[in-house]
N, C-alpha and C. Protein backbone atom coordinates (compact mmCIF):
# COMPACT_ATOMS: atom_id res chain seq x y z
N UNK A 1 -50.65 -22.54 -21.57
CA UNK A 1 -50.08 -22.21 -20.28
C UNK A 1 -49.11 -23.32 -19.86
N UNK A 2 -47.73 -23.02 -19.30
CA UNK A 2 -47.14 -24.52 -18.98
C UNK A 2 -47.47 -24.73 -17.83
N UNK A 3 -46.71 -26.07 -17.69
CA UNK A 3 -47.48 -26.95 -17.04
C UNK A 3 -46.79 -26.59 -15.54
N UNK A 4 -47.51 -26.34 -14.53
CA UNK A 4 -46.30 -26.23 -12.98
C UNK A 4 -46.93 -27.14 -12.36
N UNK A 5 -45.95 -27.36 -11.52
CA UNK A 5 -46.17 -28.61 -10.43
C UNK A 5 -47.20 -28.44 -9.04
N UNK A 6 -47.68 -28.74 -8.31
CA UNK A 6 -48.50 -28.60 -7.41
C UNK A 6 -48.06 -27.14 -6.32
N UNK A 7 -49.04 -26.20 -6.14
CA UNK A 7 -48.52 -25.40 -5.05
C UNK A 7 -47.49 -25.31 -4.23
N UNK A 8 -48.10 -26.28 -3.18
CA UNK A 8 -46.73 -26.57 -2.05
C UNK A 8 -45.20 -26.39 -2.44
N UNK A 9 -45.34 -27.84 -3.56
CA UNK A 9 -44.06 -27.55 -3.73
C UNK A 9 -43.23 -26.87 -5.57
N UNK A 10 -43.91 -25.83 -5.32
CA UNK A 10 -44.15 -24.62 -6.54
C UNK A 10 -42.81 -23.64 -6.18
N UNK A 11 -41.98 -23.36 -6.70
CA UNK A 11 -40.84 -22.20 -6.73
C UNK A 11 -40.93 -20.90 -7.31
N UNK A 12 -41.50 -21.89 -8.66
CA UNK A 12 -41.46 -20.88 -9.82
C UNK A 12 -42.40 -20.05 -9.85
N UNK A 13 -43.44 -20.11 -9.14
CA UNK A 13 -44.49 -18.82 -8.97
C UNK A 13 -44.44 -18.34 -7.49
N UNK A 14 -43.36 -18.68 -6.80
CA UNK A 14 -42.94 -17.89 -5.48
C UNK A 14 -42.93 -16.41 -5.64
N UNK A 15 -41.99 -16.30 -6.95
CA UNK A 15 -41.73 -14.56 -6.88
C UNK A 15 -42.99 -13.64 -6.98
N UNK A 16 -44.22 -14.23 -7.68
CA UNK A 16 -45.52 -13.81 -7.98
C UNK A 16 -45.97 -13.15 -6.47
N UNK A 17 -46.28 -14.75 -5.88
CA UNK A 17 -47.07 -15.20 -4.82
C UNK A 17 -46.15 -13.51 -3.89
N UNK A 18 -45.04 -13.67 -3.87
CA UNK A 18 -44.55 -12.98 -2.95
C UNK A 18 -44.84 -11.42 -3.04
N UNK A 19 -44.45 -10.73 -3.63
CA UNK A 19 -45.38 -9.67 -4.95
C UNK A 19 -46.23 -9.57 -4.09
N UNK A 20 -47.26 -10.65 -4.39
CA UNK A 20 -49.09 -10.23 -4.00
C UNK A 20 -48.72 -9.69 -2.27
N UNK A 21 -48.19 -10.87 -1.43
CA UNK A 21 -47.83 -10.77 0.03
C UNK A 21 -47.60 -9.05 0.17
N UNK A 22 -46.83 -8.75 -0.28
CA UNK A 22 -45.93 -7.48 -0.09
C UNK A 22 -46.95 -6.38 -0.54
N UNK A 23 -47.87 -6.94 -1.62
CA UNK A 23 -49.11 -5.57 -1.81
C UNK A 23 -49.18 -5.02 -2.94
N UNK A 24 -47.83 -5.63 -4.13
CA UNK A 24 -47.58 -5.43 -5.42
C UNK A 24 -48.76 -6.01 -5.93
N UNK A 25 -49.74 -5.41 -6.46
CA UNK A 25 -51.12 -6.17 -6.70
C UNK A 25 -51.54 -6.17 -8.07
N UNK A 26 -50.91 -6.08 -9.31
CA UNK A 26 -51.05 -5.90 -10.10
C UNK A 26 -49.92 -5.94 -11.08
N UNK A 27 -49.85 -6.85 -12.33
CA UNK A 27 -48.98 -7.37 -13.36
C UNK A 27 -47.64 -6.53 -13.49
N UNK A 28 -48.20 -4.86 -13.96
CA UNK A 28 -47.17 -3.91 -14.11
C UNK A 28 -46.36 -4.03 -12.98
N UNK A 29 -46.71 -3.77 -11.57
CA UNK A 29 -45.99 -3.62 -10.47
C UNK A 29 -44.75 -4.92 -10.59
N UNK A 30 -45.75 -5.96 -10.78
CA UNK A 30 -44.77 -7.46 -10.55
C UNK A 30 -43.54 -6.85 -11.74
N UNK A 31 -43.64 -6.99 -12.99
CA UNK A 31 -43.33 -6.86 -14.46
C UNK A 31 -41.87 -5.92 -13.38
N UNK A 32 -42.04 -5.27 -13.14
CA UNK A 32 -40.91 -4.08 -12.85
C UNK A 32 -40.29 -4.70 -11.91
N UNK A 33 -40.64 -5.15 -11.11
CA UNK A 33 -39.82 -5.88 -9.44
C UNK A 33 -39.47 -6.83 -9.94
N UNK A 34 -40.24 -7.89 -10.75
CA UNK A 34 -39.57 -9.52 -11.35
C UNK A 34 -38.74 -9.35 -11.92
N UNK A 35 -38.75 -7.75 -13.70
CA UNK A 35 -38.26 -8.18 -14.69
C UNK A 35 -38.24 -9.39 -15.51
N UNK A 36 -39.43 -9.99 -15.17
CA UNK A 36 -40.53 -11.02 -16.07
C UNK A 36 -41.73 -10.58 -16.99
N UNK A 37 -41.66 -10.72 -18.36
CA UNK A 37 -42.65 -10.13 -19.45
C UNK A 37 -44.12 -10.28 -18.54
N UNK A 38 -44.65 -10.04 -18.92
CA UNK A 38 -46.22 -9.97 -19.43
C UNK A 38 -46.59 -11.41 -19.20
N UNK A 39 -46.45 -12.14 -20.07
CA UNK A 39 -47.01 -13.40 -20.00
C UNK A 39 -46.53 -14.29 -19.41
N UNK A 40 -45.85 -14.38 -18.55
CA UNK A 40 -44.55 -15.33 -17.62
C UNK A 40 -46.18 -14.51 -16.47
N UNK A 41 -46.07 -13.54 -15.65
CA UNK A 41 -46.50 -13.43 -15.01
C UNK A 41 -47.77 -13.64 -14.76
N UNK A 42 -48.50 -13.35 -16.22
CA UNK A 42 -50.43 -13.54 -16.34
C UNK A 42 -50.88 -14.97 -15.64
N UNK A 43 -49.64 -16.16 -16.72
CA UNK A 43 -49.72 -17.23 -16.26
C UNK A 43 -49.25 -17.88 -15.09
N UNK A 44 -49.00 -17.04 -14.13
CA UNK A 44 -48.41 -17.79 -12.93
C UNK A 44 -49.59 -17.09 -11.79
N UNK A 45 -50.11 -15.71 -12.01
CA UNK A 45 -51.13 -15.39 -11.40
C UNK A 45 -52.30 -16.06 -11.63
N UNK A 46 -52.59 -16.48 -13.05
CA UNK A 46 -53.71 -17.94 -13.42
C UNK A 46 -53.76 -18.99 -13.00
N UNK A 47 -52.26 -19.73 -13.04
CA UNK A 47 -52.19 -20.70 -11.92
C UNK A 47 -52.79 -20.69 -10.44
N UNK A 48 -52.13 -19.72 -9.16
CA UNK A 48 -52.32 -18.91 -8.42
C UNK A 48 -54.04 -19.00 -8.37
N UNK A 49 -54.52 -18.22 -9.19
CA UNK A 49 -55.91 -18.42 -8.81
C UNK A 49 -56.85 -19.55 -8.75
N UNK A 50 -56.01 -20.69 -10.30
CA UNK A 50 -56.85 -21.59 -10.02
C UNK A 50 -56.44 -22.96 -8.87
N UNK A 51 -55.86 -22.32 -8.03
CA UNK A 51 -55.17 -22.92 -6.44
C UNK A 51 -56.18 -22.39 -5.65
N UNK A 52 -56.23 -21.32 -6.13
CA UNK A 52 -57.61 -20.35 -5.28
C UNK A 52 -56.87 -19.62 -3.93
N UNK A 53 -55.32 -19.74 -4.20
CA UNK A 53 -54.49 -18.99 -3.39
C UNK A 53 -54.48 -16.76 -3.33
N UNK A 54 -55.31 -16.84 -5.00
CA UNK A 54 -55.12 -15.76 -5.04
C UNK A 54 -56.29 -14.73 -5.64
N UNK A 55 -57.29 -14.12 -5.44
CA UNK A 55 -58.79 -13.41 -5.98
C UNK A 55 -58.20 -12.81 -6.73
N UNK A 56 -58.89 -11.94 -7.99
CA UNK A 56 -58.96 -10.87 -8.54
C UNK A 56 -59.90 -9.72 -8.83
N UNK A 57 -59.69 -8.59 -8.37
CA UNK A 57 -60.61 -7.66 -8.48
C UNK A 57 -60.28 -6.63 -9.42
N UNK A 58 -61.28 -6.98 -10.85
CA UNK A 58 -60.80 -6.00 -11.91
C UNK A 58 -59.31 -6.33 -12.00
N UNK A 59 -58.41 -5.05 -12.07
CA UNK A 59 -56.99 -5.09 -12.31
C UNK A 59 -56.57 -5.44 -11.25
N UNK A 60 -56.99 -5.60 -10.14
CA UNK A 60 -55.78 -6.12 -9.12
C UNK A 60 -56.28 -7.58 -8.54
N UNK A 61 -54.97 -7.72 -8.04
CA UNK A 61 -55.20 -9.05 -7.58
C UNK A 61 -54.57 -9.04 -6.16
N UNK A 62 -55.47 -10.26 -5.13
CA UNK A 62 -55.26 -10.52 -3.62
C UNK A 62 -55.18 -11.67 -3.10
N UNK A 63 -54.44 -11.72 -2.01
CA UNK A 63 -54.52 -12.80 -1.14
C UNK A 63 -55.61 -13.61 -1.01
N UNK A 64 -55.46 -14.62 -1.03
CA UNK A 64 -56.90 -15.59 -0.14
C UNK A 64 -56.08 -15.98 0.77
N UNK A 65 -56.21 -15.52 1.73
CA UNK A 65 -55.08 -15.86 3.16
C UNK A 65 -55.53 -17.04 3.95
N UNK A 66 -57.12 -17.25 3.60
CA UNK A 66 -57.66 -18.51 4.57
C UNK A 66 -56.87 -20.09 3.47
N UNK A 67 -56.85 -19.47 2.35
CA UNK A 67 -56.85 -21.02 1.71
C UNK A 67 -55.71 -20.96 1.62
N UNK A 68 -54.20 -19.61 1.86
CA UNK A 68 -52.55 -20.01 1.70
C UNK A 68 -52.78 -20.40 3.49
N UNK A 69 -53.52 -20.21 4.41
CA UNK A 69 -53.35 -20.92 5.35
C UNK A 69 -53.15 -22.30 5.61
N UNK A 70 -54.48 -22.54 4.91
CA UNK A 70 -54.86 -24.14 5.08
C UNK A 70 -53.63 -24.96 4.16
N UNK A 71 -53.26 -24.23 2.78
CA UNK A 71 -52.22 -24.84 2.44
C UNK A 71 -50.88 -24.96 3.27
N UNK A 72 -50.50 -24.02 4.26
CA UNK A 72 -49.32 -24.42 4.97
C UNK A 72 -49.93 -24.85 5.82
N UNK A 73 -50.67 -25.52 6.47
CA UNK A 73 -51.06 -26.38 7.12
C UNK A 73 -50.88 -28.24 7.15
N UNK A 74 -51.51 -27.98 5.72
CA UNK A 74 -50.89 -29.15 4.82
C UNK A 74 -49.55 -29.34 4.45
N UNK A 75 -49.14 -28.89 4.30
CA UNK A 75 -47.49 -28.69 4.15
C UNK A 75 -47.17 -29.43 5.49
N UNK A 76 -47.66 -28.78 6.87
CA UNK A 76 -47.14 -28.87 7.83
C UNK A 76 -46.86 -30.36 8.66
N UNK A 77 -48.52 -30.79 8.30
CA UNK A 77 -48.67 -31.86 8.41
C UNK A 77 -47.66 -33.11 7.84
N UNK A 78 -47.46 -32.71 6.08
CA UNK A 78 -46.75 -33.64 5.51
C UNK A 78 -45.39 -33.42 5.85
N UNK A 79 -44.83 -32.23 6.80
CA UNK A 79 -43.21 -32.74 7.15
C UNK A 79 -43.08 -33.56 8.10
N UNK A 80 -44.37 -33.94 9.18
CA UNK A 80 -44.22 -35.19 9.61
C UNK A 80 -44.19 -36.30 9.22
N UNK A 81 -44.69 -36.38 7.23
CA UNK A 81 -44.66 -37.84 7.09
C UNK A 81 -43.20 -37.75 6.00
N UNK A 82 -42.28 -36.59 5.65
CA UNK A 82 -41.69 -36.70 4.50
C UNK A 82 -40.34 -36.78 5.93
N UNK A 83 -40.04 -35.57 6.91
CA UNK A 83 -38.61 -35.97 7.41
C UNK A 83 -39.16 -36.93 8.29
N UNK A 84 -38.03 -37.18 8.94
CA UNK A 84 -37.61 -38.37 10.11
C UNK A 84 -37.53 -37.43 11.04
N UNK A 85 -38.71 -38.72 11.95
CA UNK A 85 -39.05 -38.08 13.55
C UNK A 85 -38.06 -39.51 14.15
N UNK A 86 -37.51 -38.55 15.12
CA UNK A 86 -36.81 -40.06 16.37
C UNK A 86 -37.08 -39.46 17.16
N UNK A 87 -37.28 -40.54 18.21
CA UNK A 87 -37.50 -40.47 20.07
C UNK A 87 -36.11 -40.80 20.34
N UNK A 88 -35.38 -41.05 19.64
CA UNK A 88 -34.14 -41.41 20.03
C UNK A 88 -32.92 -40.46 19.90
N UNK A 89 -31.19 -41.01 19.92
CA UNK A 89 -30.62 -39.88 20.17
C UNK A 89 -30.17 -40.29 18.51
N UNK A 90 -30.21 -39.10 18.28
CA UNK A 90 -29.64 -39.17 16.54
C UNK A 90 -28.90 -40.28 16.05
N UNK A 91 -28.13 -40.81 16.51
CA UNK A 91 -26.92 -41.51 16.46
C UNK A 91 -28.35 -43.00 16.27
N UNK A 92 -28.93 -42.87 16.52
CA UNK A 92 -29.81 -44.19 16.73
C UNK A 92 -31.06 -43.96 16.09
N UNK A 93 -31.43 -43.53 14.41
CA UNK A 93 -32.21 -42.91 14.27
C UNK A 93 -33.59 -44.33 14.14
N UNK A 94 -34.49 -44.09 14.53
CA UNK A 94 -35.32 -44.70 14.44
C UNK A 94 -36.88 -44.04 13.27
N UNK A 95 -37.59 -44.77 12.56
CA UNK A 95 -38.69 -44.21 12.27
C UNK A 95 -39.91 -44.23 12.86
N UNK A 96 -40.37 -43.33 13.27
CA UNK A 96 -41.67 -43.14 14.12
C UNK A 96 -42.70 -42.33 13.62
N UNK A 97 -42.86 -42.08 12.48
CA UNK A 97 -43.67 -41.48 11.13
C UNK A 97 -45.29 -41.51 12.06
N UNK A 98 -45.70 -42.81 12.17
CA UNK A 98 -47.06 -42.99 12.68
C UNK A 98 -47.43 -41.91 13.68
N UNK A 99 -46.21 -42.55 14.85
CA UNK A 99 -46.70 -42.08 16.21
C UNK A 99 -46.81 -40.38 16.34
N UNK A 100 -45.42 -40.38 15.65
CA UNK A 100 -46.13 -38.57 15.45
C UNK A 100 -46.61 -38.01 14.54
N UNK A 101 -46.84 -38.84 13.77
CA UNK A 101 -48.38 -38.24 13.17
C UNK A 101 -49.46 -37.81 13.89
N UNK A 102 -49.59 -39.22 14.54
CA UNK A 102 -50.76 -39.27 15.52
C UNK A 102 -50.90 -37.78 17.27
N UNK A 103 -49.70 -37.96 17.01
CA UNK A 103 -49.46 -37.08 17.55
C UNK A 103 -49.90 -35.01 17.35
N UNK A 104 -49.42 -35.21 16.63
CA UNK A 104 -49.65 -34.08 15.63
C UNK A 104 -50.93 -33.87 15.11
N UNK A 105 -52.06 -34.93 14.97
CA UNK A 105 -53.19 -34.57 14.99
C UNK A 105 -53.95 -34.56 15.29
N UNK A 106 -53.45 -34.75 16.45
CA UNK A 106 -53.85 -34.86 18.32
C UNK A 106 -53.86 -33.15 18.67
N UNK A 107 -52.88 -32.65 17.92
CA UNK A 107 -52.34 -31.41 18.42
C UNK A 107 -53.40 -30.17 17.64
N UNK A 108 -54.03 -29.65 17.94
CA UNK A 108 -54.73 -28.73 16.77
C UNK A 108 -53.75 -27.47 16.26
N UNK A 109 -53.09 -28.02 15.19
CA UNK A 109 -52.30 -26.93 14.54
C UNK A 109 -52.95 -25.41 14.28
N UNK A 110 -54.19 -25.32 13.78
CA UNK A 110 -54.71 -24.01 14.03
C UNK A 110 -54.64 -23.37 15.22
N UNK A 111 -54.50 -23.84 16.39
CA UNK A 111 -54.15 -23.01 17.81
C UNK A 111 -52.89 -23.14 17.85
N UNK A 112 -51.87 -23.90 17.32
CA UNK A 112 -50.58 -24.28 17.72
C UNK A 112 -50.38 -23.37 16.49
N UNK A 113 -50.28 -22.80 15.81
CA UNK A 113 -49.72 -22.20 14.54
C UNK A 113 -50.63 -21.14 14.13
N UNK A 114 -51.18 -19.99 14.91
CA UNK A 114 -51.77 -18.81 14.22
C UNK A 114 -51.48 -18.33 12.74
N UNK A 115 -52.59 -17.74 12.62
CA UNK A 115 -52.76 -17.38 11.38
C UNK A 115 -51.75 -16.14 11.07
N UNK A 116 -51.97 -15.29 11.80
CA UNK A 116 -50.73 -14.27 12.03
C UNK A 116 -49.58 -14.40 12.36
N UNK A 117 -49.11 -15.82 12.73
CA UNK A 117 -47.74 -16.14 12.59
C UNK A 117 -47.43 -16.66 11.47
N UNK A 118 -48.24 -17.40 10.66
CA UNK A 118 -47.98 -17.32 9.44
C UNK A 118 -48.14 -16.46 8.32
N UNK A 119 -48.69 -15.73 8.78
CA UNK A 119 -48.43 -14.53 7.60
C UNK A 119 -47.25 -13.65 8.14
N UNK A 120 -46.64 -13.57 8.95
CA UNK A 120 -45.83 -12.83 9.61
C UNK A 120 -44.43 -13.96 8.74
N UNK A 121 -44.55 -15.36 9.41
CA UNK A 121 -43.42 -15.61 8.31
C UNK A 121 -43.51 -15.70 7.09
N UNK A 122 -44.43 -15.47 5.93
CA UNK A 122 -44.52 -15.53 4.53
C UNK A 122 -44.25 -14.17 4.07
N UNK A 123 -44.75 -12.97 5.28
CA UNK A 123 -43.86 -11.51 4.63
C UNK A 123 -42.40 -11.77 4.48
N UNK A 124 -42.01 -11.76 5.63
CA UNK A 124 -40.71 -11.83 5.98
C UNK A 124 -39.92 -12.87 5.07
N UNK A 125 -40.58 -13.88 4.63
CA UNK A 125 -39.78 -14.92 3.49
C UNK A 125 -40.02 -13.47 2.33
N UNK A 126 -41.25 -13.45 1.59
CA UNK A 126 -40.95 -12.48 0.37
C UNK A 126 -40.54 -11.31 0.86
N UNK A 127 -40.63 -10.65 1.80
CA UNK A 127 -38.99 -9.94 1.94
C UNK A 127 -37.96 -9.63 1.39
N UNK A 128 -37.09 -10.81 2.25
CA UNK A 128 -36.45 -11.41 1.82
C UNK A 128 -35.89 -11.61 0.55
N UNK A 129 -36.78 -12.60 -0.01
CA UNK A 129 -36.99 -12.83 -1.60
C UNK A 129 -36.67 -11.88 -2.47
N UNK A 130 -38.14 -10.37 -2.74
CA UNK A 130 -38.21 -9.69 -3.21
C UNK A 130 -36.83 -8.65 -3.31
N UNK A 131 -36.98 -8.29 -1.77
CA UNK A 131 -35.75 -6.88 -1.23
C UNK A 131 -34.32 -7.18 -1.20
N UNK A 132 -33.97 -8.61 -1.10
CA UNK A 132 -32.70 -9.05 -0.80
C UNK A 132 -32.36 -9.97 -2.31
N UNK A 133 -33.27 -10.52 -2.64
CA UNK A 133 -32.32 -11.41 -3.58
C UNK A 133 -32.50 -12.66 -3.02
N UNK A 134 -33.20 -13.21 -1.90
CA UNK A 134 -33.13 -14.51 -1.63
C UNK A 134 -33.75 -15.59 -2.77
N UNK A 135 -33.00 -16.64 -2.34
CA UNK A 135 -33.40 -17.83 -2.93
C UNK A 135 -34.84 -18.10 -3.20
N UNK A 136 -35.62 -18.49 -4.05
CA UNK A 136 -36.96 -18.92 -4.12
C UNK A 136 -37.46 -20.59 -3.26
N UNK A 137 -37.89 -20.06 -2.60
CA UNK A 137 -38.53 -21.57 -2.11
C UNK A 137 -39.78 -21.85 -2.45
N UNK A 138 -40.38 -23.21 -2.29
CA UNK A 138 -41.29 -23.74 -2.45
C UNK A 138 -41.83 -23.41 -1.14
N UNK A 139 -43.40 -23.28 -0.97
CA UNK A 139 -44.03 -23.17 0.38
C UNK A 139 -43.26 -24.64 1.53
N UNK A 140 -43.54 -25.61 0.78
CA UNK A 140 -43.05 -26.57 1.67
C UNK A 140 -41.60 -26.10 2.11
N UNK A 141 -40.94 -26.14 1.09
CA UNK A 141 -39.07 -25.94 1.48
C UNK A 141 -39.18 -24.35 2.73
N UNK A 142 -39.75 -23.53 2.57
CA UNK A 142 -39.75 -22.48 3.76
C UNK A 142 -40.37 -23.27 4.93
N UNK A 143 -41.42 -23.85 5.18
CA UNK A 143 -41.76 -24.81 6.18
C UNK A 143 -40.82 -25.82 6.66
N UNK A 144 -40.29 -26.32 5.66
CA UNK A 144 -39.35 -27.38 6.14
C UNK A 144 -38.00 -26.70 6.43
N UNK A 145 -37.61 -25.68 6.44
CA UNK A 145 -36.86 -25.26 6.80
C UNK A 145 -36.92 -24.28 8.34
N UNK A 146 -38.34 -23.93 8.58
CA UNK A 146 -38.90 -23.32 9.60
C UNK A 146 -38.70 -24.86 10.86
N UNK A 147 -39.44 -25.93 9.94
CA UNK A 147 -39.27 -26.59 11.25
C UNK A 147 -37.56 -27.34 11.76
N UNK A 148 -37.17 -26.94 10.83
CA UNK A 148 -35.66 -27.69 11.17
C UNK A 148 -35.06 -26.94 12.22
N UNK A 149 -35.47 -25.33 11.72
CA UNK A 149 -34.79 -24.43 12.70
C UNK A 149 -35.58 -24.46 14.36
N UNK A 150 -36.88 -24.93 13.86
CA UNK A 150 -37.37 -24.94 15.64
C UNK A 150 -37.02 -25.94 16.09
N UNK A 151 -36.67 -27.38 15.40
CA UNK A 151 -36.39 -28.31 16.30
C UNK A 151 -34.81 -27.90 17.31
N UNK A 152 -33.92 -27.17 16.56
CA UNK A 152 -32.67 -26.88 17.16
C UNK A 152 -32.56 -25.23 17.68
N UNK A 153 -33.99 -24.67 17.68
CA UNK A 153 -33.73 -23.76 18.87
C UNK A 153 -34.17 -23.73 20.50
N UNK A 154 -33.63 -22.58 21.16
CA UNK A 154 -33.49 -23.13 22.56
C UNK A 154 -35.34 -22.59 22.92
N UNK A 155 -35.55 -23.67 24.06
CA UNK A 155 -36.82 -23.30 24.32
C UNK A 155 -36.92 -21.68 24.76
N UNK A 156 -36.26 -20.67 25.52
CA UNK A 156 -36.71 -19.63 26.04
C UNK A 156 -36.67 -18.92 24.34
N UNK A 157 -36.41 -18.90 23.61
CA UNK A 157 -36.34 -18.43 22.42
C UNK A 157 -37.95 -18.61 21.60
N UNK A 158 -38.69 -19.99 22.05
CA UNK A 158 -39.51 -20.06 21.69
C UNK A 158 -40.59 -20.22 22.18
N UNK A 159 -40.65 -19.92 23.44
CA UNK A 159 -41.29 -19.49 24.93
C UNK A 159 -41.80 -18.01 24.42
N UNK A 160 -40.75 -16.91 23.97
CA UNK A 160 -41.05 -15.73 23.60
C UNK A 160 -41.49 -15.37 21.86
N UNK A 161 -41.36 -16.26 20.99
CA UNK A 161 -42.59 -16.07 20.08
C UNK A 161 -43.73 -16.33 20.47
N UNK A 162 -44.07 -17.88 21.52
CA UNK A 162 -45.37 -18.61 21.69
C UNK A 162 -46.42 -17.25 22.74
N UNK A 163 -45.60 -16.46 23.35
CA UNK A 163 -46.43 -15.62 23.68
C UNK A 163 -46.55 -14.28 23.32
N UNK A 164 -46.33 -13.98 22.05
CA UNK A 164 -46.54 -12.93 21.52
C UNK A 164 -47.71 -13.38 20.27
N UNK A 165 -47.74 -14.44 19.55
CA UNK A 165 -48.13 -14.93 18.62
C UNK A 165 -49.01 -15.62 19.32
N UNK A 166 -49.26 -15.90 20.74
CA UNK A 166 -50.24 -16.70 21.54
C UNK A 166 -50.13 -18.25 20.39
N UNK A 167 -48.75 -18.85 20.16
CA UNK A 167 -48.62 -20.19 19.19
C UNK A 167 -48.50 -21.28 20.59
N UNK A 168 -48.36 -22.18 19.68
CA UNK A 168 -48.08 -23.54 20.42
C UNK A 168 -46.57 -24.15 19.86
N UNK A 169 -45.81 -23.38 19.60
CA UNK A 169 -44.59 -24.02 18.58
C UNK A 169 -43.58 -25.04 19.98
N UNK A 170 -43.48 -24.90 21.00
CA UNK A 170 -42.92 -25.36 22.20
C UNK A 170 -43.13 -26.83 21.64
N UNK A 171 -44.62 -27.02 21.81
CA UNK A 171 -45.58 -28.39 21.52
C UNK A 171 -45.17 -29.24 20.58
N UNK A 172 -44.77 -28.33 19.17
CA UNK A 172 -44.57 -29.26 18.12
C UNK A 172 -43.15 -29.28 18.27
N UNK A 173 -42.43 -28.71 18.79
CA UNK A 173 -40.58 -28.83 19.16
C UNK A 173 -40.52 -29.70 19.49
N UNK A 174 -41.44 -30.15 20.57
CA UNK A 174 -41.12 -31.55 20.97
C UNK A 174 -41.64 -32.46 20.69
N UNK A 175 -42.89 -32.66 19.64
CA UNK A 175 -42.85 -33.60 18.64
C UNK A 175 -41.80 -33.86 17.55
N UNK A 176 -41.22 -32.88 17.37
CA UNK A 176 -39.86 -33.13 16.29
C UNK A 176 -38.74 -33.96 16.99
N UNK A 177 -38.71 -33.64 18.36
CA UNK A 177 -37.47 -33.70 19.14
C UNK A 177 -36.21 -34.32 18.48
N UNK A 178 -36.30 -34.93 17.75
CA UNK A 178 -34.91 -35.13 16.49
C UNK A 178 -35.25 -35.28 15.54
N UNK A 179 -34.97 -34.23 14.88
CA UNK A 179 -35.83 -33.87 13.19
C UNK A 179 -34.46 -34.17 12.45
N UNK A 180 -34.85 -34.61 11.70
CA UNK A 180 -33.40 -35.23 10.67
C UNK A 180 -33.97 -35.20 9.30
N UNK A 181 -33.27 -34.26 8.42
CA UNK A 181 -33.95 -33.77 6.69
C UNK A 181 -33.42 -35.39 6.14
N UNK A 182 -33.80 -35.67 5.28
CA UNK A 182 -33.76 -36.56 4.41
C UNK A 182 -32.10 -36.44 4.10
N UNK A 183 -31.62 -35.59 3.71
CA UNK A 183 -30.13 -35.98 3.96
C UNK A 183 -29.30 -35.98 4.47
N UNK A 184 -29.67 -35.29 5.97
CA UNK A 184 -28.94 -35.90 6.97
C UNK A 184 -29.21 -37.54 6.97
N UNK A 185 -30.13 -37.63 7.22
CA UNK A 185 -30.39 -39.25 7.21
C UNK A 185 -30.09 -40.18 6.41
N UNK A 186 -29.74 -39.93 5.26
CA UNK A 186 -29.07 -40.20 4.00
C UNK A 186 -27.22 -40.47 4.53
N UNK A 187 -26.66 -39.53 5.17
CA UNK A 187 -25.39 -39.35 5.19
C UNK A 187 -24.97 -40.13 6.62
N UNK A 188 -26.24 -39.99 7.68
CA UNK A 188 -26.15 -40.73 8.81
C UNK A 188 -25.97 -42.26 8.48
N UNK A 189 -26.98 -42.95 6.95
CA UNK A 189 -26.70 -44.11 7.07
C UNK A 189 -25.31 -44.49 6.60
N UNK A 190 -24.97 -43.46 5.58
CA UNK A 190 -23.90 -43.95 4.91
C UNK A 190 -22.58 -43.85 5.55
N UNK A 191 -22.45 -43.55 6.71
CA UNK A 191 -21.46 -43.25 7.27
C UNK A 191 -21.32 -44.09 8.94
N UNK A 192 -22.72 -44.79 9.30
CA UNK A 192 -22.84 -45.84 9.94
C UNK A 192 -22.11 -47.09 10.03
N UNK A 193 -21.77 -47.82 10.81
CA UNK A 193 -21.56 -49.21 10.60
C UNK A 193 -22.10 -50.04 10.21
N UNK A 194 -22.24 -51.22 9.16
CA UNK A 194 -22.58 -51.96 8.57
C UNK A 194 -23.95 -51.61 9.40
N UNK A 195 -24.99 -51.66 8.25
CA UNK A 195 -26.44 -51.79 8.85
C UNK A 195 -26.66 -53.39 8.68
């Protein structure tokens, strides 16, 4: 079986994972939607299970939705320690990794981040994926891209998910309050005055 890299940040068994999401529950189904043999797929649903992301019953195979939870959870957690949090105004980026950490797990992400809002965005990513042709992401890279987009949307925008989804996303907006990806921050220094 080759060798793949840790879940989170896993691509190459996205198209699988996404498949299962959507209800394609079984090799043949994938085989026809991927246009990936037989054994490209066995082994990425093997993987998959032994993540424990995914059961099998007889010929089909399912979600474990509590444990792809807890994994974007984890994910979630670590984009507070992988991007750059500032209290400051961009232009002045500071690192504050700790404090909102601390922050953040202060915050109980299971009430701040329903379970049904995350499965609501993991359809809608394999969607996407599957129906359109999108890009494959890694669970993290869809997260980290989820939170980039909440740090720069407007609160009444996210006033009206937080009460349909009964989330807390307001909460963690403003723990991001200047979320800066690794290469913005990269391009911010290099384009700085002498540090």
């Amino acid at each position: 079986m080759p060798k793949y890299r840790p879940l989170p940040y896993n691509s190459e068994v996205m198209g699988v994972l996404s498949c299962l999401i959507l209800g394609y529950d079984n090799v043949k189904s994938m085989m026809k939607i991927l246009h990936q043999p037989q054994s490209t797929i066995s082994h990425k649903l093997l993987f998959l299970k032994r993540t424990g992301v995914v059961k099998k019953h007889r010929w089909k195979f399912d979600i474990n939705w509590d444990k792809l939870y807890k994994t974007v959870l984890f994910v979630i957690k670590k984009q507070f320690d992988t991007g750059v949090i500032s209290s400051k105004k961009p232009d002045k980026i500071t690192k504050e990794k700790t404090k909102s950490r601390k922050q953040l797990l202060a915050l109980d992400l299971e009430s701040a981040l329903p379970k049904q809002l995350i499965k609501n965005i993991l359809y809608n990513y394999s969607s996407l994926q599957i129906n359109f042709g999108y890009p494959k992401f890694s669970i993290f890279e869809i997260f980290e891209k989820f939170l980039d987009q909440l740090s720069l949307s407007d609160e009444k925008t996210i006033r009206e998910i937080d009460e349909f989804y009964n989330s807390r996303l307001l909460r963690i907006k403003k723990l991001l309050k200047y979320r800066v990806t690794e290469n913005e921050f990269f391009f911010n220094t290099l384009v700085s005055p002498k540090l």
